[in-house]
PDB file of N, CA and C in Angstrom:
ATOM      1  N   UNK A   1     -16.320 -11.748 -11.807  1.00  0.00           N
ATOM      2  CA  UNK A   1     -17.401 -10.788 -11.755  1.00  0.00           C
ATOM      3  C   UNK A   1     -17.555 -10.218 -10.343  1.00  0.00           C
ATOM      4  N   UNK A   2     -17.404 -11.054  -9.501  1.00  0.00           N
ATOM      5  CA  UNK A   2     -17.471 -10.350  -7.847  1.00  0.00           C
ATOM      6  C   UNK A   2     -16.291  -9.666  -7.797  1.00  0.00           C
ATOM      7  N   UNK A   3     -15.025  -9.945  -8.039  1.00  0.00           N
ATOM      8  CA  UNK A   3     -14.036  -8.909  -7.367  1.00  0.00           C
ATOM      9  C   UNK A   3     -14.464  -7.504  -8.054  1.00  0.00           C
ATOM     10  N   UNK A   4     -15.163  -7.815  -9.685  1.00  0.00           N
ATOM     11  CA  UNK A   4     -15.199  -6.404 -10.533  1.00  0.00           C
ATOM     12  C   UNK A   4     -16.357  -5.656  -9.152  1.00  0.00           C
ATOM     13  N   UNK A   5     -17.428  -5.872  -8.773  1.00  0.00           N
ATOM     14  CA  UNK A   5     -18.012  -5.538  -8.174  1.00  0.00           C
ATOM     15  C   UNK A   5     -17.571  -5.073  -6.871  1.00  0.00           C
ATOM     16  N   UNK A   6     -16.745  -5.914  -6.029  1.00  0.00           N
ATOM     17  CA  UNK A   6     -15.775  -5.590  -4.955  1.00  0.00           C
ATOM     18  C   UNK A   6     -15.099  -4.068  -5.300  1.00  0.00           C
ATOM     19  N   UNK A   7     -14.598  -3.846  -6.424  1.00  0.00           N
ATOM     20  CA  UNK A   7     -13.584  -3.154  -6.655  1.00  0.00           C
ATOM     21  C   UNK A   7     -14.251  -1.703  -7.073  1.00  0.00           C
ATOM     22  N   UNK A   8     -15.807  -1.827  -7.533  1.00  0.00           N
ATOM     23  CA  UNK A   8     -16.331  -0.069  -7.737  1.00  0.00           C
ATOM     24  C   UNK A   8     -16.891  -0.237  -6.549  1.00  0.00           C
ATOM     25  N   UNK A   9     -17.194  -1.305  -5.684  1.00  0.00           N
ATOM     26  CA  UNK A   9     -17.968  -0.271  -4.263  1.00  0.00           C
ATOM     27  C   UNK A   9     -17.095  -0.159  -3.599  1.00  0.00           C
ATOM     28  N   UNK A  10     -16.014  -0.418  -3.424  1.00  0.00           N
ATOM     29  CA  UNK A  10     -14.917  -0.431  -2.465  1.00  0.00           C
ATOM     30  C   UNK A  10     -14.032   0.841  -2.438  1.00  0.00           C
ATOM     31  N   UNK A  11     -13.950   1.279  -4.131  1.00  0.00           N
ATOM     32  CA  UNK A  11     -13.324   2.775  -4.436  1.00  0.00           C
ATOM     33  C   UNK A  11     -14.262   3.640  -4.293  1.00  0.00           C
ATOM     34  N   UNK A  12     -15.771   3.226  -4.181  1.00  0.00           N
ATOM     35  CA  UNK A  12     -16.723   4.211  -4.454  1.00  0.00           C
ATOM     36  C   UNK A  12     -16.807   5.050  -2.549  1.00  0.00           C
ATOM     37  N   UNK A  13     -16.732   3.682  -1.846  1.00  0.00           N
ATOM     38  CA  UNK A  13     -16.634   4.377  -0.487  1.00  0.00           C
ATOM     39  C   UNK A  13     -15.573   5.297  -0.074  1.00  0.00           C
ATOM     40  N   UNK A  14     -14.369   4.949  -0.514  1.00  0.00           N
ATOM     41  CA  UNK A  14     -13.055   5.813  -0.027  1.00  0.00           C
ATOM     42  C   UNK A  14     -13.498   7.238  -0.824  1.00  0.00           C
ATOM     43  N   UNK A  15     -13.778   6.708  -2.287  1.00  0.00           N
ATOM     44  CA  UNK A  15     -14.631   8.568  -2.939  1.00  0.00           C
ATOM     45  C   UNK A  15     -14.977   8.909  -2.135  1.00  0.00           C
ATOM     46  N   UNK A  16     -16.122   8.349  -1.761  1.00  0.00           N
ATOM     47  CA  UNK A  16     -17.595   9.669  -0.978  1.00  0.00           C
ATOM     48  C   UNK A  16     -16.660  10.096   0.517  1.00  0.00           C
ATOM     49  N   UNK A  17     -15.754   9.014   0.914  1.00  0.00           N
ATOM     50  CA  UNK A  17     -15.403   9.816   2.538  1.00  0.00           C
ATOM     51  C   UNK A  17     -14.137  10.560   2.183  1.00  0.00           C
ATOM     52  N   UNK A  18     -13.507  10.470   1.162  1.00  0.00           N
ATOM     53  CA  UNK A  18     -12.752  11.824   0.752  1.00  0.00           C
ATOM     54  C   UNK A  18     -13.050  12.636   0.471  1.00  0.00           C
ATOM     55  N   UNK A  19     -14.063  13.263  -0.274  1.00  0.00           N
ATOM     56  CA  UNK A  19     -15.396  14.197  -0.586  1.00  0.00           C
ATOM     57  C   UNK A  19     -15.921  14.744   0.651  1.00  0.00           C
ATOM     58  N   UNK A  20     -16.256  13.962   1.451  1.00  0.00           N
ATOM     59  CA  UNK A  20     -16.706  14.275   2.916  1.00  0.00           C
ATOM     60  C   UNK A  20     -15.929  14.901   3.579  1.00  0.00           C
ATOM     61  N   UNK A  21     -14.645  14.651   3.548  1.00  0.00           N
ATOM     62  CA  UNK A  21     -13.802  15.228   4.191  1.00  0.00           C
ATOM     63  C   UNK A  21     -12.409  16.275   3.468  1.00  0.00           C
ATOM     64  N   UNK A  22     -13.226  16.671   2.630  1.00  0.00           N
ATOM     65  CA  UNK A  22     -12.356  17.448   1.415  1.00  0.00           C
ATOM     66  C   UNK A  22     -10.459  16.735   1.205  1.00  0.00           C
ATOM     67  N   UNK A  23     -10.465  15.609   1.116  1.00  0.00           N
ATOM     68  CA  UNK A  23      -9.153  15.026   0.587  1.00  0.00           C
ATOM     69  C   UNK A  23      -8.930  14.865  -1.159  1.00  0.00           C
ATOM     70  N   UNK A  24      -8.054  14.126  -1.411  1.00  0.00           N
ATOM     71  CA  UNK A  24      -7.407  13.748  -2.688  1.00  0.00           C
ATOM     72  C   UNK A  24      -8.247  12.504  -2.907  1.00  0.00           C
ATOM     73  N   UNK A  25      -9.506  12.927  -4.054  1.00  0.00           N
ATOM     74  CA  UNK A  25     -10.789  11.557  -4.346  1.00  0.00           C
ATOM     75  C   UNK A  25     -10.072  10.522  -4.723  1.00  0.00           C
ATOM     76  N   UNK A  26      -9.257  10.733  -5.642  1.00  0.00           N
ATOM     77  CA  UNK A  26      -8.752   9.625  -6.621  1.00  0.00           C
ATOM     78  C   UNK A  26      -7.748   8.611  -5.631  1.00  0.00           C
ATOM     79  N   UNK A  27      -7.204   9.306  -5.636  1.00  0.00           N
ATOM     80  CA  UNK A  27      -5.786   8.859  -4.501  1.00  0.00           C
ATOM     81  C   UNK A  27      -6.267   7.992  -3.459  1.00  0.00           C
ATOM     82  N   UNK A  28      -7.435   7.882  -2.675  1.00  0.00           N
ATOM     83  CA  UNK A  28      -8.023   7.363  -1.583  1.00  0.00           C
ATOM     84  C   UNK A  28      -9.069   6.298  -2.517  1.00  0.00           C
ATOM     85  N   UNK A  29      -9.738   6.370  -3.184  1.00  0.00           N
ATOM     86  CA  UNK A  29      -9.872   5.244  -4.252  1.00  0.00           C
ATOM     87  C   UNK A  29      -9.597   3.903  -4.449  1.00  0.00           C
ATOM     88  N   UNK A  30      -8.459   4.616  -5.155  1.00  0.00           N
ATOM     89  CA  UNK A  30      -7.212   3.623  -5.801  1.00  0.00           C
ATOM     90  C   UNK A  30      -6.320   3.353  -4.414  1.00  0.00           C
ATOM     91  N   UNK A  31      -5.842   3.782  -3.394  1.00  0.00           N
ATOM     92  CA  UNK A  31      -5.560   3.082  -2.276  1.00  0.00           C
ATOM     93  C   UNK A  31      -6.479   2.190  -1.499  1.00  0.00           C
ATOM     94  N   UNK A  32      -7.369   2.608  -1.984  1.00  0.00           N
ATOM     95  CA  UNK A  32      -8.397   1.095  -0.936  1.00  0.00           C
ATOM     96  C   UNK A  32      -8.397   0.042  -1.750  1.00  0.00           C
ATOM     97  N   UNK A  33      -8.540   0.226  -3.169  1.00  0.00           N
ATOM     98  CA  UNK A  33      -7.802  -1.327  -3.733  1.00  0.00           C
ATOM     99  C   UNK A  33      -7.094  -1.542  -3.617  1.00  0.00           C
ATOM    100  N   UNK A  34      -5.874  -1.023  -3.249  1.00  0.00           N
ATOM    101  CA  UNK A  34      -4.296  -1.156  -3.403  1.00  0.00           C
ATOM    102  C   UNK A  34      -4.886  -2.269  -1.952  1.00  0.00           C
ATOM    103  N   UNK A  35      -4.975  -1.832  -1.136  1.00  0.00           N
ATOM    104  CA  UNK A  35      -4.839  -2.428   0.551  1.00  0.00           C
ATOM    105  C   UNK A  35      -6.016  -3.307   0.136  1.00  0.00           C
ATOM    106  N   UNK A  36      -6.564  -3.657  -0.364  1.00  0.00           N
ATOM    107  CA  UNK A  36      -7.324  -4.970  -0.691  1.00  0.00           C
ATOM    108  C   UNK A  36      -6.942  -5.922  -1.006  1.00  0.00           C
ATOM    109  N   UNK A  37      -6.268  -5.802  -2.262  1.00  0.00           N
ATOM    110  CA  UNK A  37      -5.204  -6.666  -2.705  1.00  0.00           C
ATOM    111  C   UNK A  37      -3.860  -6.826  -2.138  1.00  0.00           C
ATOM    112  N   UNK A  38      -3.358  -5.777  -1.427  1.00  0.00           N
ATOM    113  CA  UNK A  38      -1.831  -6.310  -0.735  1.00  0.00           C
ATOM    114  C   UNK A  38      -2.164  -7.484   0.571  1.00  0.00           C
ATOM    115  N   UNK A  39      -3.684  -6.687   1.334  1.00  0.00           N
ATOM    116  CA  UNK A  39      -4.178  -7.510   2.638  1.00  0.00           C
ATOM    117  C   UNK A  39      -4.276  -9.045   2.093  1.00  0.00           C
ATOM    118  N   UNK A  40      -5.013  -9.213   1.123  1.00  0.00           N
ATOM    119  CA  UNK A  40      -5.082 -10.449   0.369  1.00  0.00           C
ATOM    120  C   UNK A  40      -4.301 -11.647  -0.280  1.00  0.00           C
ATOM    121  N   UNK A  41      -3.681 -10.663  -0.708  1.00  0.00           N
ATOM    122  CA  UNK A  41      -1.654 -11.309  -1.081  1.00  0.00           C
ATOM    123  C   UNK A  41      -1.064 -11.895   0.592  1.00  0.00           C
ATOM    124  N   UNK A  42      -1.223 -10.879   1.174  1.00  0.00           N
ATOM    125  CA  UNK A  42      -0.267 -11.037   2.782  1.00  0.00           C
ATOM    126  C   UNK A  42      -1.211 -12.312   3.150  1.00  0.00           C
ATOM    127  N   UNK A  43      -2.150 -12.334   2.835  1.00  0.00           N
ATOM    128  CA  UNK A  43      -2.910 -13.341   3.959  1.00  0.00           C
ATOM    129  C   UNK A  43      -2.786 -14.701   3.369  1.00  0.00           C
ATOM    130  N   UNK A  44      -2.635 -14.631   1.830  1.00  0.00           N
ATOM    131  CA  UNK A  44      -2.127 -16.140   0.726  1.00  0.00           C
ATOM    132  C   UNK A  44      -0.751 -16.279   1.269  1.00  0.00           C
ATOM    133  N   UNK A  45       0.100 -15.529   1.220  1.00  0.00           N
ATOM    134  CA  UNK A  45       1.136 -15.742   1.939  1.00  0.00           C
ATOM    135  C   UNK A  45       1.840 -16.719   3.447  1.00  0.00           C
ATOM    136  N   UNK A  46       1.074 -15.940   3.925  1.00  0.00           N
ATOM    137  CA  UNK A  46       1.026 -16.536   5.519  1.00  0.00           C
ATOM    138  C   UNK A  46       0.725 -18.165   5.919  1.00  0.00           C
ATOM    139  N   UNK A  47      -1.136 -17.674   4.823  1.00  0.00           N
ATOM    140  CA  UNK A  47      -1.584 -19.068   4.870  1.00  0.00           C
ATOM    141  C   UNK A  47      -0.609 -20.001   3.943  1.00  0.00           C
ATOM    142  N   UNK A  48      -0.049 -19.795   3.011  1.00  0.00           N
ATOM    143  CA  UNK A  48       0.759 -21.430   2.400  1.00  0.00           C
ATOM    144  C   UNK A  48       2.154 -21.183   3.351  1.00  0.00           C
ATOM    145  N   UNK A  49       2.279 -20.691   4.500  1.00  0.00           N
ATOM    146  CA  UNK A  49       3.489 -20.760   5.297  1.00  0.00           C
ATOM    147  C   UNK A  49       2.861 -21.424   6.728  1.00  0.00           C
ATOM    148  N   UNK A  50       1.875 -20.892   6.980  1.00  0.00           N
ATOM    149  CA  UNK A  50       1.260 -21.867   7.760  1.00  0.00           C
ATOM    150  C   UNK A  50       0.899 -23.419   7.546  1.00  0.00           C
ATOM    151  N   UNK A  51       0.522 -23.484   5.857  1.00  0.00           N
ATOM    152  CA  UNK A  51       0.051 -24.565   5.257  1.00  0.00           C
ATOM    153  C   UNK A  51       1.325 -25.632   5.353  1.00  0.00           C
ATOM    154  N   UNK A  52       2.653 -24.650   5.064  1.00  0.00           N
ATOM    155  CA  UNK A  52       3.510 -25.846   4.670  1.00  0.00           C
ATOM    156  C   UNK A  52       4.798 -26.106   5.882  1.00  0.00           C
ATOM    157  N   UNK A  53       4.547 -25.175   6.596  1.00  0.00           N
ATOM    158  CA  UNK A  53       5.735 -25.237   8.305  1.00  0.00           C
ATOM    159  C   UNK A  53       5.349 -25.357   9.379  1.00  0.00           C
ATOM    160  N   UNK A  54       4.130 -24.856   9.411  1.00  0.00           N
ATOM    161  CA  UNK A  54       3.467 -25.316  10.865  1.00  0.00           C
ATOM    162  C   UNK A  54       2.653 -26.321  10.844  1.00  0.00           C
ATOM    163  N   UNK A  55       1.166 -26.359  10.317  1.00  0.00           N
ATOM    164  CA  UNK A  55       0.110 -27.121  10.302  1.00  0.00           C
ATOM    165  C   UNK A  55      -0.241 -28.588   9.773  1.00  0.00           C
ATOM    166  N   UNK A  56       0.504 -27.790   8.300  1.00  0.00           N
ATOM    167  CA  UNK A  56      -0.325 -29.421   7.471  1.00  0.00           C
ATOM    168  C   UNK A  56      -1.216 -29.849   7.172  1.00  0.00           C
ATOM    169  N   UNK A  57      -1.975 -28.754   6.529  1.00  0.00           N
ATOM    170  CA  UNK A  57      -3.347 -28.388   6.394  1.00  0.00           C
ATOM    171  C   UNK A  57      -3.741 -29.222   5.414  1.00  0.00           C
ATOM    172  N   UNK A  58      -2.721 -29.591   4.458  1.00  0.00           N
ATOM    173  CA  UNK A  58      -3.501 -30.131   3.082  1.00  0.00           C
ATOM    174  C   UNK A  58      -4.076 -29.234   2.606  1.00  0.00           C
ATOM    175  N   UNK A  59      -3.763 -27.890   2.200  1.00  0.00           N
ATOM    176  CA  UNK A  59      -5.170 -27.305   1.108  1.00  0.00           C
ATOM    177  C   UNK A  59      -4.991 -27.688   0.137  1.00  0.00           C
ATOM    178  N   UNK A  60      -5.744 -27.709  -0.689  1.00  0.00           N
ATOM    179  CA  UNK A  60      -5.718 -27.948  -2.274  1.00  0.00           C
ATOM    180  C   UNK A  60      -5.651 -26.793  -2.729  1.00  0.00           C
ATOM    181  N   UNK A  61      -4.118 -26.174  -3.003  1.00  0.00           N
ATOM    182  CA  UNK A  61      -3.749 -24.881  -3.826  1.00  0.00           C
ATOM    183  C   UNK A  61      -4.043 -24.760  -5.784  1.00  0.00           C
ATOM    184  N   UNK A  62      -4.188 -26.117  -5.812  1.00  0.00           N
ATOM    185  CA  UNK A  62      -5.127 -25.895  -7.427  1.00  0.00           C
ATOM    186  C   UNK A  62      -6.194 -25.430  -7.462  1.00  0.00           C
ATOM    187  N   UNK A  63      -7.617 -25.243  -6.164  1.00  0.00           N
ATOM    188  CA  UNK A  63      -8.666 -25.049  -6.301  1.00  0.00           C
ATOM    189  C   UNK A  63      -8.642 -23.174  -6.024  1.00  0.00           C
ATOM    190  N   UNK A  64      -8.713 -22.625  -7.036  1.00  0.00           N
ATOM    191  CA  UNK A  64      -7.787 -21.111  -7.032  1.00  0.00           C
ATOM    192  C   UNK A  64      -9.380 -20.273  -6.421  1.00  0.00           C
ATOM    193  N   UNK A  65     -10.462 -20.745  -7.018  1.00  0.00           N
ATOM    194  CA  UNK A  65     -11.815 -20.129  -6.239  1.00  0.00           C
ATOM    195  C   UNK A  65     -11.613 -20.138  -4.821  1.00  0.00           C
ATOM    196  N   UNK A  66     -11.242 -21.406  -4.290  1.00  0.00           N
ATOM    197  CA  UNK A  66     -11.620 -21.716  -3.003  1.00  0.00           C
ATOM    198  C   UNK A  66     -10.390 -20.522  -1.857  1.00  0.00           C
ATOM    199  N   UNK A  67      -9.226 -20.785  -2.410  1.00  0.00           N
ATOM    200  CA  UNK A  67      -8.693 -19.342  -1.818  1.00  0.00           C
ATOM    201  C   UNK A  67      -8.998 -17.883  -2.384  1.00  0.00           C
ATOM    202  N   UNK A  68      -9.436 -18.468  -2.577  1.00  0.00           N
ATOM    203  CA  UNK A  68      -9.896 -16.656  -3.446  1.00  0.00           C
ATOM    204  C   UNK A  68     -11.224 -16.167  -2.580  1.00  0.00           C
ATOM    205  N   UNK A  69     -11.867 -17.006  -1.779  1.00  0.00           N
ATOM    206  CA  UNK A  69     -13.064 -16.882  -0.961  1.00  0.00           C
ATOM    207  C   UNK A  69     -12.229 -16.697   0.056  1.00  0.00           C
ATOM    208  N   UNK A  70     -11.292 -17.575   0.149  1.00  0.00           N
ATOM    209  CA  UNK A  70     -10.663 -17.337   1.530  1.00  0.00           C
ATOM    210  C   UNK A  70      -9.994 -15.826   1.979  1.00  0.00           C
ATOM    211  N   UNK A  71      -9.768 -15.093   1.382  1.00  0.00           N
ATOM    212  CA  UNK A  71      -9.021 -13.766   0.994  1.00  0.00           C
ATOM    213  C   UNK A  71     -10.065 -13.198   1.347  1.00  0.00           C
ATOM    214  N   UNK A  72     -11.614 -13.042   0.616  1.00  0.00           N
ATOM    215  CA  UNK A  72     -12.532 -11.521   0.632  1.00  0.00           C
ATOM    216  C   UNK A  72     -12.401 -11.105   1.966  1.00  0.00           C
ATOM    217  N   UNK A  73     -12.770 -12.210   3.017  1.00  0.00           N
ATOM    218  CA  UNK A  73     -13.266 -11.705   4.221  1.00  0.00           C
ATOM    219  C   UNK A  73     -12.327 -10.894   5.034  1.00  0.00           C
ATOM    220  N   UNK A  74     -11.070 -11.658   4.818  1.00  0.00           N
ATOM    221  CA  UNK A  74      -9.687 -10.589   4.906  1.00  0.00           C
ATOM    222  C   UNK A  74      -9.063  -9.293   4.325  1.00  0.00           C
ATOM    223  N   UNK A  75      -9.759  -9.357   3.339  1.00  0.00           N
ATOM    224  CA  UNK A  75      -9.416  -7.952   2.638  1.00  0.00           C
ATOM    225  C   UNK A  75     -10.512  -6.979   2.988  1.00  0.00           C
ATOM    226  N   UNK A  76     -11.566  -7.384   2.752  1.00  0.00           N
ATOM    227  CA  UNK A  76     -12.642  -6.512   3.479  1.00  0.00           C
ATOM    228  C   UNK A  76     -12.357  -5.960   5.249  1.00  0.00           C
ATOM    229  N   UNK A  77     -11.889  -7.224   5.680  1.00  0.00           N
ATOM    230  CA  UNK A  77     -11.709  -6.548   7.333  1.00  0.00           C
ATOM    231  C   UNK A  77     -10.461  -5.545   7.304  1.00  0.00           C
ATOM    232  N   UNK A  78      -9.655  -5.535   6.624  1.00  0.00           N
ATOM    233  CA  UNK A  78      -8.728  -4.814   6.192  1.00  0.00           C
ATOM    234  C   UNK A  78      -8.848  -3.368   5.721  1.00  0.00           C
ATOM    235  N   UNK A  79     -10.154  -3.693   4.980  1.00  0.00           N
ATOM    236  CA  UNK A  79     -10.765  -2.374   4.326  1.00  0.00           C
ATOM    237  C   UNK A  79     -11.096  -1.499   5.437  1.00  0.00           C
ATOM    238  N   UNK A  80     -12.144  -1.864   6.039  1.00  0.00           N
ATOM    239  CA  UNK A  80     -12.443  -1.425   7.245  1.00  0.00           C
ATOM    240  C   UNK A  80     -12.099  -0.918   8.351  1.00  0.00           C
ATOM    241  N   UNK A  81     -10.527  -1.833   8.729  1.00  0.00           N
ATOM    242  CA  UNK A  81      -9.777  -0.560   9.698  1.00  0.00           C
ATOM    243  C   UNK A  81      -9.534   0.332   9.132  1.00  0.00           C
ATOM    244  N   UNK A  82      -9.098   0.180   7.469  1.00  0.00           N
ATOM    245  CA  UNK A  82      -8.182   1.359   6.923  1.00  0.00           C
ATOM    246  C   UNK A  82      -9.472   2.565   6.491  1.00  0.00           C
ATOM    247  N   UNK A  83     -10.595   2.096   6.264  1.00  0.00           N
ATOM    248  CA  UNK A  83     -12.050   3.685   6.498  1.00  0.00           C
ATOM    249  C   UNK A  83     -11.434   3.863   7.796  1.00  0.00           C
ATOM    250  N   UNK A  84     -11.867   3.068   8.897  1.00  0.00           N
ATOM    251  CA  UNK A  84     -12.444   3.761  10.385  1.00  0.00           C
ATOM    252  C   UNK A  84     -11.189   4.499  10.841  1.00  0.00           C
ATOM    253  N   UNK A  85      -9.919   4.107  10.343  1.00  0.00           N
ATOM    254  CA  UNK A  85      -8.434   4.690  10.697  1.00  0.00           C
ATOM    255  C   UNK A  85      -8.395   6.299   9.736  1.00  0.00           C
ATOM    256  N   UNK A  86      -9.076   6.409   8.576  1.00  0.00           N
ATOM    257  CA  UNK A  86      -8.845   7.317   7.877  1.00  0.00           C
ATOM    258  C   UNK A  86      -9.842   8.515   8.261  1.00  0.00           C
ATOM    259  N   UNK A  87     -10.855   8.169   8.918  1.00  0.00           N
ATOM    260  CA  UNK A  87     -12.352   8.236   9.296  1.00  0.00           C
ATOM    261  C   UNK A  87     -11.928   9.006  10.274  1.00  0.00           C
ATOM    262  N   UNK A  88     -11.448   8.425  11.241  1.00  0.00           N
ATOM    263  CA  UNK A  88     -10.852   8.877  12.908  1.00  0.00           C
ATOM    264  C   UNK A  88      -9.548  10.274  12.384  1.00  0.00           C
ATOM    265  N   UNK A  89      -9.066   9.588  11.573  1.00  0.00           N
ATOM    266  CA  UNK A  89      -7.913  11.071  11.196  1.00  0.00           C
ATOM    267  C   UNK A  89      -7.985  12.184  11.084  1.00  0.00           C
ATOM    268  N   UNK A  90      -8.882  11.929   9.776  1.00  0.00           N
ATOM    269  CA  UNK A  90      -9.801  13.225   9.659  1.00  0.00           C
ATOM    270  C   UNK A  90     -10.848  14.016  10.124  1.00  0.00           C
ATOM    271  N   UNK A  91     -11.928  12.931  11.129  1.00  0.00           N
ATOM    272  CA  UNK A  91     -12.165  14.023  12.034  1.00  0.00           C
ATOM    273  C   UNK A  91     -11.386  14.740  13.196  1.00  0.00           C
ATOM    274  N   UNK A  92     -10.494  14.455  13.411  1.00  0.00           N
ATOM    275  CA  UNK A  92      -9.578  15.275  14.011  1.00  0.00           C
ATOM    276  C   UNK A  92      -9.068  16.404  13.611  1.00  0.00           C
ATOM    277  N   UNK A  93      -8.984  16.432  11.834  1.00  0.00           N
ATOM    278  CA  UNK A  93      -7.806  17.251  11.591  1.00  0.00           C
ATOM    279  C   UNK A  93      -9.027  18.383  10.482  1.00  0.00           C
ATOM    280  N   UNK A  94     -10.727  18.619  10.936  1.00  0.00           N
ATOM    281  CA  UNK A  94     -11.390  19.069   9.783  1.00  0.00           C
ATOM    282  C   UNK A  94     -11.085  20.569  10.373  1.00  0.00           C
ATOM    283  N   UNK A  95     -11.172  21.183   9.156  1.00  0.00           N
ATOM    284  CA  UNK A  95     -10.412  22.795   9.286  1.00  0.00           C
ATOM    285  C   UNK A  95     -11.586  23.246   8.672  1.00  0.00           C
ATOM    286  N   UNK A  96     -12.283  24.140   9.622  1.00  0.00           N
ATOM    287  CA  UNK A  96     -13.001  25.219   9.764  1.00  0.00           C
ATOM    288  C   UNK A  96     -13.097  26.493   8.730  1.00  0.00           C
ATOM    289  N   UNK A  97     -14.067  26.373   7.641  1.00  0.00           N
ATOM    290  CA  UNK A  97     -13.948  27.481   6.698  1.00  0.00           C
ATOM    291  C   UNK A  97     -14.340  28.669   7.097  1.00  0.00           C
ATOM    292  N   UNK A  98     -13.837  29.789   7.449  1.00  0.00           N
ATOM    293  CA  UNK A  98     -14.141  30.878   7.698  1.00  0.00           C
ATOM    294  C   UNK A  98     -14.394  32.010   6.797  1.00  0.00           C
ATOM    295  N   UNK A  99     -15.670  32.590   6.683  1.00  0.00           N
ATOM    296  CA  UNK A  99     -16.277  33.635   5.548  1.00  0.00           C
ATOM    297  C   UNK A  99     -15.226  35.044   5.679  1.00  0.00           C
ATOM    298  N   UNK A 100     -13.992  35.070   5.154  1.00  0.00           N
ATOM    299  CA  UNK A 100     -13.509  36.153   5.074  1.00  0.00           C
ATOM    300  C   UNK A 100     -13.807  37.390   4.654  1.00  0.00           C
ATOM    301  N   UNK A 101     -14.421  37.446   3.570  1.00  0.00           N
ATOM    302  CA  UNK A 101     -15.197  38.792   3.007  1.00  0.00           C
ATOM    303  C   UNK A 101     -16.049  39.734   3.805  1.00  0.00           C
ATOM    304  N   UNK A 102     -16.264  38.980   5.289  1.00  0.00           N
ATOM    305  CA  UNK A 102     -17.037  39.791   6.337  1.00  0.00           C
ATOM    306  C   UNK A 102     -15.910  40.238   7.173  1.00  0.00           C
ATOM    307  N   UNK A 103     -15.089  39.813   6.927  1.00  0.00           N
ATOM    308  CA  UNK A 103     -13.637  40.480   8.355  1.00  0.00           C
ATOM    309  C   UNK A 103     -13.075  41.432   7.496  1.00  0.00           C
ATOM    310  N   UNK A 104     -13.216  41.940   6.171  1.00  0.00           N
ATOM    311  CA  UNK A 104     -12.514  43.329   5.726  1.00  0.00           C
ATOM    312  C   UNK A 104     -12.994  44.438   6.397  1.00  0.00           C
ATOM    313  N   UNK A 105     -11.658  45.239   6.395  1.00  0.00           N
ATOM    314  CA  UNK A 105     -11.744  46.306   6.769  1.00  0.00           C
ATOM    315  C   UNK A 105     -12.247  46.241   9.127  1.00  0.00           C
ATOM    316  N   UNK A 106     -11.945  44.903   9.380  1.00  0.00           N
ATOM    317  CA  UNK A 106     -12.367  44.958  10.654  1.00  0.00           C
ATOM    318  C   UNK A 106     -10.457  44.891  10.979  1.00  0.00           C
ATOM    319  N   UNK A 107     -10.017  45.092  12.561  1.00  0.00           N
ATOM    320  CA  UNK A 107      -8.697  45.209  13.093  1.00  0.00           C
ATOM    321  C   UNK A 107      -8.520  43.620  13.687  1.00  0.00           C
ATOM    322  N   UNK A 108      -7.515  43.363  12.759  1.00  0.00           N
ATOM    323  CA  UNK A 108      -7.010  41.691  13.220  1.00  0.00           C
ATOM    324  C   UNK A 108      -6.871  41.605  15.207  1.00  0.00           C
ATOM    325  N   UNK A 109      -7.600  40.581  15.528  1.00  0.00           N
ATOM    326  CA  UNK A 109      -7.499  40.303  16.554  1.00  0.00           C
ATOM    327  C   UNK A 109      -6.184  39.451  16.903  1.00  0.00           C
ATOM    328  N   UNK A 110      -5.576  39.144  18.107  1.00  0.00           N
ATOM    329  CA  UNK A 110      -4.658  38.165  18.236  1.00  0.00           C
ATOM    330  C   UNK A 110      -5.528  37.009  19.062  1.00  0.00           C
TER     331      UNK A 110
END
């Protein structure tokens, strides 16, 4: 029930700042789950390579909740560069709508 919840506010933010910034809604969406779940995967990863070559942690990889807590905070920080990175892009790159219907009939400037 939490990831379902994770997963409409998480697409719902990449909506509204694609909207904001006139991009592709859907596409930016469905990529912020995508990078939720890959950040999350990468970080299960790491950790049972840490768990089983370096450390010796002992986790208990049957208790599937308990890494599954371990993941949000990582996927969320994940989330977050990838707004403030998408955030920073696009205000750089916002293009200026200009009312053309008032420049007819005026002599193109250079």
């Amino acid at each position: 029930m939490l990831s379902i919840l994770l997963i409409y506010f998480m697409g719902k933010k990449f909506y509204e700042l694609a909207i904001q910034y006139n991009q592709n809604k859907w596409l930016y969406a469905v990529l912020s789950i995508v990078v939720y779940f890959v950040s999350t995967f990468i970080f299960g990863i790491v950790l049972a390579v840490l768990d089983e070559f370096v450390f010796n942690w002992y986790i208990d990889w049957d208790n599937n909740s308990f890494i599954s807590y371990l993941g949000i905070p990582v996927g969320l920080l994940s989330l977050y560069g990838f707004y403030k990175f998408l955030e920073s892009r696009w205000k750089k790159n916002i293009v200026i709508i200009k009312d053309e219907i008032q420049d007819i009939g005026k002599p193109i400037e250079d």
